[in-house]
C-alpha atoms as a PDB file:
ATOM      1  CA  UNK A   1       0.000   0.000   0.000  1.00  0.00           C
ATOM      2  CA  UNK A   2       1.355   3.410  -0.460  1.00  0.00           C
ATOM      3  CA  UNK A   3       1.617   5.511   2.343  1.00  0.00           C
ATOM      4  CA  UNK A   4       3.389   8.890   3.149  1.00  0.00           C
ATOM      5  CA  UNK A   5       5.662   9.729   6.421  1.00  0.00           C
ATOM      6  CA  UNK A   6       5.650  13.248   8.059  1.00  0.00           C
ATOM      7  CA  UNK A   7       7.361  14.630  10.521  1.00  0.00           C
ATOM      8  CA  UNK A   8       5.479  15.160  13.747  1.00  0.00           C
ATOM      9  CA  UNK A   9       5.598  18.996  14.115  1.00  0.00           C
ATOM     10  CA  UNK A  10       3.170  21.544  15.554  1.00  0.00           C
ATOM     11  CA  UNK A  11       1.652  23.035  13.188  1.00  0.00           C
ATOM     12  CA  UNK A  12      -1.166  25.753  12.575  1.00  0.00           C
ATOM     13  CA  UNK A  13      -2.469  25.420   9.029  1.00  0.00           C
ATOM     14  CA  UNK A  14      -2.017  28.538   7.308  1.00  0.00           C
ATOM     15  CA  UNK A  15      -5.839  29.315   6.424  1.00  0.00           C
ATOM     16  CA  UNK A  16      -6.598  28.799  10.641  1.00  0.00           C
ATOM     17  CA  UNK A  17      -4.075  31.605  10.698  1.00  0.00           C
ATOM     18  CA  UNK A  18      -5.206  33.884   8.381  1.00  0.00           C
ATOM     19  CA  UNK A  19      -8.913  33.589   9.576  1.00  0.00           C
ATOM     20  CA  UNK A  20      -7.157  34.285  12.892  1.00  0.00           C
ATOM     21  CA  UNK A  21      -4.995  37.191  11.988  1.00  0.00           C
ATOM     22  CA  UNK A  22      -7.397  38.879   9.646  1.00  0.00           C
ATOM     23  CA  UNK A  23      -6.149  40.327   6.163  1.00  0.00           C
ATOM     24  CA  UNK A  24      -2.298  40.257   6.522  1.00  0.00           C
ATOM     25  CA  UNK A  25      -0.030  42.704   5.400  1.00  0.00           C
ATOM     26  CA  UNK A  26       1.218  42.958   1.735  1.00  0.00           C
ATOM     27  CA  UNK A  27       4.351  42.504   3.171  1.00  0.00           C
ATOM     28  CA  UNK A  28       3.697  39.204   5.145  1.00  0.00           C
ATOM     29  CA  UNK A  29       1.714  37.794   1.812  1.00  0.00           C
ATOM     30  CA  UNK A  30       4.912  38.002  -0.317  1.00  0.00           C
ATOM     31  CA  UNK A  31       7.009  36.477   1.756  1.00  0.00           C
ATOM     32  CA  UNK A  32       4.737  32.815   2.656  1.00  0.00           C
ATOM     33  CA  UNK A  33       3.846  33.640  -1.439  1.00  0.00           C
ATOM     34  CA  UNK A  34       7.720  33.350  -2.149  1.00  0.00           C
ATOM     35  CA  UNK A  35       8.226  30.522   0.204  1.00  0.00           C
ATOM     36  CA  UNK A  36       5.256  28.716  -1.707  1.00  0.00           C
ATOM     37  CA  UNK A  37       6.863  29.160  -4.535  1.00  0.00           C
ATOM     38  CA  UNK A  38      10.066  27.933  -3.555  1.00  0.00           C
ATOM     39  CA  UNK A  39       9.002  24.642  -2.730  1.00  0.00           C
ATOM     40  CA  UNK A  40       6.491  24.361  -5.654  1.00  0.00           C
ATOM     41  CA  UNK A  41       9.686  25.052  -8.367  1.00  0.00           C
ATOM     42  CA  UNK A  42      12.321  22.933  -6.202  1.00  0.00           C
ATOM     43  CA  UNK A  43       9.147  19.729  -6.503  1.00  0.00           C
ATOM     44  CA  UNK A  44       9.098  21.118 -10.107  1.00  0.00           C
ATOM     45  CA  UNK A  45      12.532  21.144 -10.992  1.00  0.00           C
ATOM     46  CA  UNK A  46      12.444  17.649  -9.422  1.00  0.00           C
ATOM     47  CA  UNK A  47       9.290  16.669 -11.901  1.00  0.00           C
ATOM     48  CA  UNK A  48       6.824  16.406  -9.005  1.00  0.00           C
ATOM     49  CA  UNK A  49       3.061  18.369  -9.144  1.00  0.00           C
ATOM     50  CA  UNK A  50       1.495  19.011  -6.044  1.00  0.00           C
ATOM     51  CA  UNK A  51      -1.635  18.213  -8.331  1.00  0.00           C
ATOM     52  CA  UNK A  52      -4.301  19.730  -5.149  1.00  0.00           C
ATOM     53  CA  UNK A  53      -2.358  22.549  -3.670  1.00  0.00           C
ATOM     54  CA  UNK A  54      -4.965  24.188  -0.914  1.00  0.00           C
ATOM     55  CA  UNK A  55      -4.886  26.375   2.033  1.00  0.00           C
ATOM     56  CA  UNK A  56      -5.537  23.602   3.794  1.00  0.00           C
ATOM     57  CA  UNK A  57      -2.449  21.700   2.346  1.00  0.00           C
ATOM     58  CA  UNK A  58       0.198  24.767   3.927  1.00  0.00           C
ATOM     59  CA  UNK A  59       0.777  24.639   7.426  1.00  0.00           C
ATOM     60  CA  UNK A  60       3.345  27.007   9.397  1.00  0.00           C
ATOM     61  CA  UNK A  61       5.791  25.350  11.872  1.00  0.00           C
ATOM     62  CA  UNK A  62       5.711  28.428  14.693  1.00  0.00           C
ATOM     63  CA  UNK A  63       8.812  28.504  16.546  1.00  0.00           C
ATOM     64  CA  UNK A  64       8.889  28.578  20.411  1.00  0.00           C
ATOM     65  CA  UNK A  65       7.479  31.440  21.708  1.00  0.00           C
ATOM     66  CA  UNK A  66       6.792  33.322  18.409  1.00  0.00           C
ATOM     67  CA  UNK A  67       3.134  34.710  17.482  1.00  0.00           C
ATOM     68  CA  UNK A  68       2.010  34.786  14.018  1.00  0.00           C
ATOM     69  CA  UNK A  69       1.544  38.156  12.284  1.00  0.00           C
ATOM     70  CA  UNK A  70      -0.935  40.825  12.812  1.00  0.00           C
ATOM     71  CA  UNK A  71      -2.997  42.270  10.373  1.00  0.00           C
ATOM     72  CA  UNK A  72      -1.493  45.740  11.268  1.00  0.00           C
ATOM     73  CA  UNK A  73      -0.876  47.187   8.165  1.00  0.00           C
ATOM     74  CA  UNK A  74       1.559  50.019   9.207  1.00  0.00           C
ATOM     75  CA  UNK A  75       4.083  47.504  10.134  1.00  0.00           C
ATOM     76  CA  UNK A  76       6.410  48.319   7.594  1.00  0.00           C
ATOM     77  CA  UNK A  77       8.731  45.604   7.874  1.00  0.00           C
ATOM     78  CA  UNK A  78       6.525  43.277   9.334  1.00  0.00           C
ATOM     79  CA  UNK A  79       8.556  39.032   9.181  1.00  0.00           C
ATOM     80  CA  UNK A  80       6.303  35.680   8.969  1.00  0.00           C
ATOM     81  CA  UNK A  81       7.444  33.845  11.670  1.00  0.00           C
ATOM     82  CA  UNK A  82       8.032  30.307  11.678  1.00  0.00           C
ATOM     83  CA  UNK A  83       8.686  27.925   8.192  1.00  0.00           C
ATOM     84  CA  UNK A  84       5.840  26.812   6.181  1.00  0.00           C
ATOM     85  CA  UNK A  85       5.542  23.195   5.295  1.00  0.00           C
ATOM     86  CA  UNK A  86       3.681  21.941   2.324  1.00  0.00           C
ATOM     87  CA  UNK A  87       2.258  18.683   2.876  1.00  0.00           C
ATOM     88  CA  UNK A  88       0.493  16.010   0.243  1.00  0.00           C
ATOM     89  CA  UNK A  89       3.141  16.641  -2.570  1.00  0.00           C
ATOM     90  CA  UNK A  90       1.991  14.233  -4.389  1.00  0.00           C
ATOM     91  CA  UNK A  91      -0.749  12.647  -2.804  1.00  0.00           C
ATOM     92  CA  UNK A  92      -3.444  12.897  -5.540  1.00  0.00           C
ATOM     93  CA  UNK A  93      -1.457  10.879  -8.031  1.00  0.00           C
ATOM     94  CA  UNK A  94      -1.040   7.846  -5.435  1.00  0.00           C
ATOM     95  CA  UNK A  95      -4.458   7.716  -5.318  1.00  0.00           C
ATOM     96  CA  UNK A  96      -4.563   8.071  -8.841  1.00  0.00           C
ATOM     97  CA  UNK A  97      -2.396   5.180  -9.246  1.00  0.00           C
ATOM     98  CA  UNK A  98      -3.746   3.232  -6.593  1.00  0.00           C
ATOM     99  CA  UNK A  99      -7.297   3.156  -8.077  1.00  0.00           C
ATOM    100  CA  UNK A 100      -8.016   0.646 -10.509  1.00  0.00           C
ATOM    101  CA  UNK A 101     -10.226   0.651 -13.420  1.00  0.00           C
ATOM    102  CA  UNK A 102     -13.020  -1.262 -11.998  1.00  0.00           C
ATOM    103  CA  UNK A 103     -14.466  -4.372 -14.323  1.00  0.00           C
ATOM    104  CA  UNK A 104     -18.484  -4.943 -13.781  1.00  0.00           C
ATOM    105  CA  UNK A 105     -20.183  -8.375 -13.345  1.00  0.00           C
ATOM    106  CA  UNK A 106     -21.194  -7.734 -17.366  1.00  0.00           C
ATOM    107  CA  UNK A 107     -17.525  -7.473 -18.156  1.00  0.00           C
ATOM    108  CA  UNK A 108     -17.832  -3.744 -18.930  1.00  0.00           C
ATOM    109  CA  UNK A 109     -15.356  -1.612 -17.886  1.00  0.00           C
ATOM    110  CA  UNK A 110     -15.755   1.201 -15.296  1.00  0.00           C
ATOM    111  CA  UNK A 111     -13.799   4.061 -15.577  1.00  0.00           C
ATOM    112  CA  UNK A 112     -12.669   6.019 -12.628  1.00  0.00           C
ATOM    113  CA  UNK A 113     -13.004   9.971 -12.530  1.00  0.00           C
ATOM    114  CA  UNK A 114     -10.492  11.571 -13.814  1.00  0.00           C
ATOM    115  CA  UNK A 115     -10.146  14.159 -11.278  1.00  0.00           C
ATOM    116  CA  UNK A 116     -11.915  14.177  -8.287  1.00  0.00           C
ATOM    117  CA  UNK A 117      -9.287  16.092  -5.457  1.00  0.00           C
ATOM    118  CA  UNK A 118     -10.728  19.298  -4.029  1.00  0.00           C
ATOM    119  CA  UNK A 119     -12.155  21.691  -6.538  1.00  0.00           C
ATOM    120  CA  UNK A 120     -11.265  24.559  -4.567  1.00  0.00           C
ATOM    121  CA  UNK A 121      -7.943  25.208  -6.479  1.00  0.00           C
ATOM    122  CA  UNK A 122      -8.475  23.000  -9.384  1.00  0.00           C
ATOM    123  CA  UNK A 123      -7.334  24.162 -12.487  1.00  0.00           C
ATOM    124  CA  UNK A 124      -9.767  23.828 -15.828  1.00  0.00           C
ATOM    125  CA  UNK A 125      -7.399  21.342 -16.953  1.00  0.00           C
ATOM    126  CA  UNK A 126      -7.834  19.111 -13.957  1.00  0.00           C
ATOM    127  CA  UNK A 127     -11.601  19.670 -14.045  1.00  0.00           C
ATOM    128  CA  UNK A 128     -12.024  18.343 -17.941  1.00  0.00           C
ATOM    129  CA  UNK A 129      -9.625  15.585 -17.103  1.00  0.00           C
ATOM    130  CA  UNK A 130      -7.005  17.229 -19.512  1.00  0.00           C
ATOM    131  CA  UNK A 131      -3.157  16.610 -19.226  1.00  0.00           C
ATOM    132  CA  UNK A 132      -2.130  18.005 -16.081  1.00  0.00           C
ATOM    133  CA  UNK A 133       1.184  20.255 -15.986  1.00  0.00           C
ATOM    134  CA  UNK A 134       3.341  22.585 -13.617  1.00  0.00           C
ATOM    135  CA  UNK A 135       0.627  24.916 -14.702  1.00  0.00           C
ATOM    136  CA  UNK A 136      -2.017  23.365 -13.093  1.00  0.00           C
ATOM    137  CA  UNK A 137      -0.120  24.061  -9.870  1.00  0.00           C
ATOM    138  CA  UNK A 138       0.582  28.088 -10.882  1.00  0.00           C
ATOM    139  CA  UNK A 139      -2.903  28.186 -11.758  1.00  0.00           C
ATOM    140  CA  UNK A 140      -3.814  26.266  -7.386  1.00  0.00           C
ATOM    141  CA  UNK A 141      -1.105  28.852  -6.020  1.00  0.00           C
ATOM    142  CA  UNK A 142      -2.641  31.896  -7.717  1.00  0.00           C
ATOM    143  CA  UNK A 143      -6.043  30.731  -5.854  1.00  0.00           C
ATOM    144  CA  UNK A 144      -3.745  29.798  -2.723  1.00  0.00           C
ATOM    145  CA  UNK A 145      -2.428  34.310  -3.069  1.00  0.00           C
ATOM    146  CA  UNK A 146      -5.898  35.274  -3.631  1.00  0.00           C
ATOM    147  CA  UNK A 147      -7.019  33.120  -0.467  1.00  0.00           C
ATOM    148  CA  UNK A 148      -4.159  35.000   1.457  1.00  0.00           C
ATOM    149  CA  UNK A 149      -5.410  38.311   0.135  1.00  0.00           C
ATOM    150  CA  UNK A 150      -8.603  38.054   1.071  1.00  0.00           C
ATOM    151  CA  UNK A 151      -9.316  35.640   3.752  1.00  0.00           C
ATOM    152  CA  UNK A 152     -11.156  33.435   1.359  1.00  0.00           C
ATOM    153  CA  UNK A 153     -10.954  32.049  -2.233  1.00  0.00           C
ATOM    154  CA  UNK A 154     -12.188  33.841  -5.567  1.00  0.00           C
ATOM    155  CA  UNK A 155     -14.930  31.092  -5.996  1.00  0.00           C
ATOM    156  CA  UNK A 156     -17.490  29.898  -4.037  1.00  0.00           C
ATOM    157  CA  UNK A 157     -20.713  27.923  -3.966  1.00  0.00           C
ATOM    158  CA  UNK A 158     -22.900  25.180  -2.562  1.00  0.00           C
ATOM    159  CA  UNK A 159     -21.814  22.314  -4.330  1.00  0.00           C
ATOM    160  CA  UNK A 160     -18.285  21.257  -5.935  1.00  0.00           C
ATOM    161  CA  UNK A 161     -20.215  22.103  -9.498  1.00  0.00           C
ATOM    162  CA  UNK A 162     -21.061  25.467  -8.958  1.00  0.00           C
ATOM    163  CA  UNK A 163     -17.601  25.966  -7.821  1.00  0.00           C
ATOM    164  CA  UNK A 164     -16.138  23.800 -10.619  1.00  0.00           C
ATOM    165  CA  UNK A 165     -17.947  25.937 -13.210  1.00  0.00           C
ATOM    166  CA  UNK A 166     -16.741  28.659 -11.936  1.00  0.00           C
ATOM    167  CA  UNK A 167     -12.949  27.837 -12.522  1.00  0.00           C
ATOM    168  CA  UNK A 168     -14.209  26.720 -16.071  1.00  0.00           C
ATOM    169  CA  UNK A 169     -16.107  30.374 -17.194  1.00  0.00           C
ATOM    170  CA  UNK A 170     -15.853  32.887 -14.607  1.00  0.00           C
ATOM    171  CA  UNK A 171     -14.148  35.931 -14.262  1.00  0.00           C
ATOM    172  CA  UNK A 172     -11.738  36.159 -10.885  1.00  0.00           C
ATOM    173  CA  UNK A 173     -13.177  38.620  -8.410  1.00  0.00           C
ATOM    174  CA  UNK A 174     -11.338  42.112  -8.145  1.00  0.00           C
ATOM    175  CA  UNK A 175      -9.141  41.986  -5.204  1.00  0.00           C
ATOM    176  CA  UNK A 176     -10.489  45.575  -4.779  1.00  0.00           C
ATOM    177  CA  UNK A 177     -13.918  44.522  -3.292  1.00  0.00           C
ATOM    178  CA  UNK A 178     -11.987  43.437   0.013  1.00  0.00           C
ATOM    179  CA  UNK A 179      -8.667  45.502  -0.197  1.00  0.00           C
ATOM    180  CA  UNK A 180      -7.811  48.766  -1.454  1.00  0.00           C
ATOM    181  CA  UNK A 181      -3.876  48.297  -0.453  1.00  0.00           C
ATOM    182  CA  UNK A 182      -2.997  46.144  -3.749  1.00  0.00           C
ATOM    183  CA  UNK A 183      -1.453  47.131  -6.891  1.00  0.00           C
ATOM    184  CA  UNK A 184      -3.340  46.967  -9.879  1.00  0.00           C
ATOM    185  CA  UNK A 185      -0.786  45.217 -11.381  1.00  0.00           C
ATOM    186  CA  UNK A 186      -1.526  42.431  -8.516  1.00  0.00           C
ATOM    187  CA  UNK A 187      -5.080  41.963  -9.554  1.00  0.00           C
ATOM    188  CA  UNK A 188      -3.944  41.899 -13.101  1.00  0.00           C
ATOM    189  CA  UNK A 189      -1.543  38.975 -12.621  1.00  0.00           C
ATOM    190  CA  UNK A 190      -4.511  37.162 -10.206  1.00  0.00           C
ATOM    191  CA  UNK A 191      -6.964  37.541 -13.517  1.00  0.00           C
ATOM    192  CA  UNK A 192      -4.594  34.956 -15.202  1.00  0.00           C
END
């Protein structure tokens, strides 16, 4: 069976903390947005996808007595404490590969879905069951920045097909409607 080992750390996940915190500052965003990055081009370098990078896949490590950041934006220089930890690199395509076709008592074949991981972040791509790419994961950490920005993600809904559709034809929410601090260019990059 496969199976994945992590180390036993305590961790706060990082949406818990930004629910917590409130909107963080600009300042605090790039720097767990360039430490998300990091990881996802070392894995990518390395020809792993995260394939269903969430929120609720990036956890922060805090160190001994060290509180996370507050949403005060006139902290200029304002440091995320602690080291972020991605977790389920991966994790999608073992259960990809661990699922097999399934063969009915006619003899038919039963197909498995071709994506069915959390739709929260998922790409088009992933939700036609296209070829999946390092794209797919730009496209989940663009949601992941947007999340950060905001305090929740650009797409919401009831059921994992309202949500899904709106990955597929919708336009991303202005970043304006809950923050006036970003650049336009910011928003502009978020749109694709």
């Amino acid at each position: 069976l496969p199976y994945l080992v992590y180390p036993q750390l305590a961790l706060s996940p990082l949406f818990e903390v930004v629910s917590r915190q409130g909107l963080l500052p600009l300042a605090v965003v790039g720097q767990y947005l360039q430490r998300i990055t990091s990881a996802l081009d070392y894995a990518h370098q390395h020809g792993i996808l995260h394939r269903n990078l969430s929120p609720a896949c990036i956890s922060i490590s805090m160190q001994p007595n060290a509180t996370p950041p507050q949403s005060d934006t006139s902290v200029k220089s304002e440091q995320a404490t602690g080291r972020l930890l991605i977790s389920e690199f991966g994790y999608r395509r073992i259960i990809e590969l661990s699922r097999a076709d399934l063969r009915t008592e006619s003899g038919n074949i039963q197909r498995r879905p071709a994506y069915d991981g959390s739709c929260e972040t998922s790409a088009p791509e992933q939700l036609l069951g296209q070829p999946i790419d390092t794209y797919t994961d730009v496209y989940a950490c663009g949601v992941v920045l947007y999340h950060l920005l905001t305090g929740h993600a650009p797409f919401e809904g009831a059921t994992r097909d309202e949500v899904a559709r709106q990955h597929l034809y919708a336009q991303v929410p202005a970043l304006y409607a809950w923050r006036k601090d970003v650049p336009g260019a910011l928003n502009e990059v978020l749109k694709k």
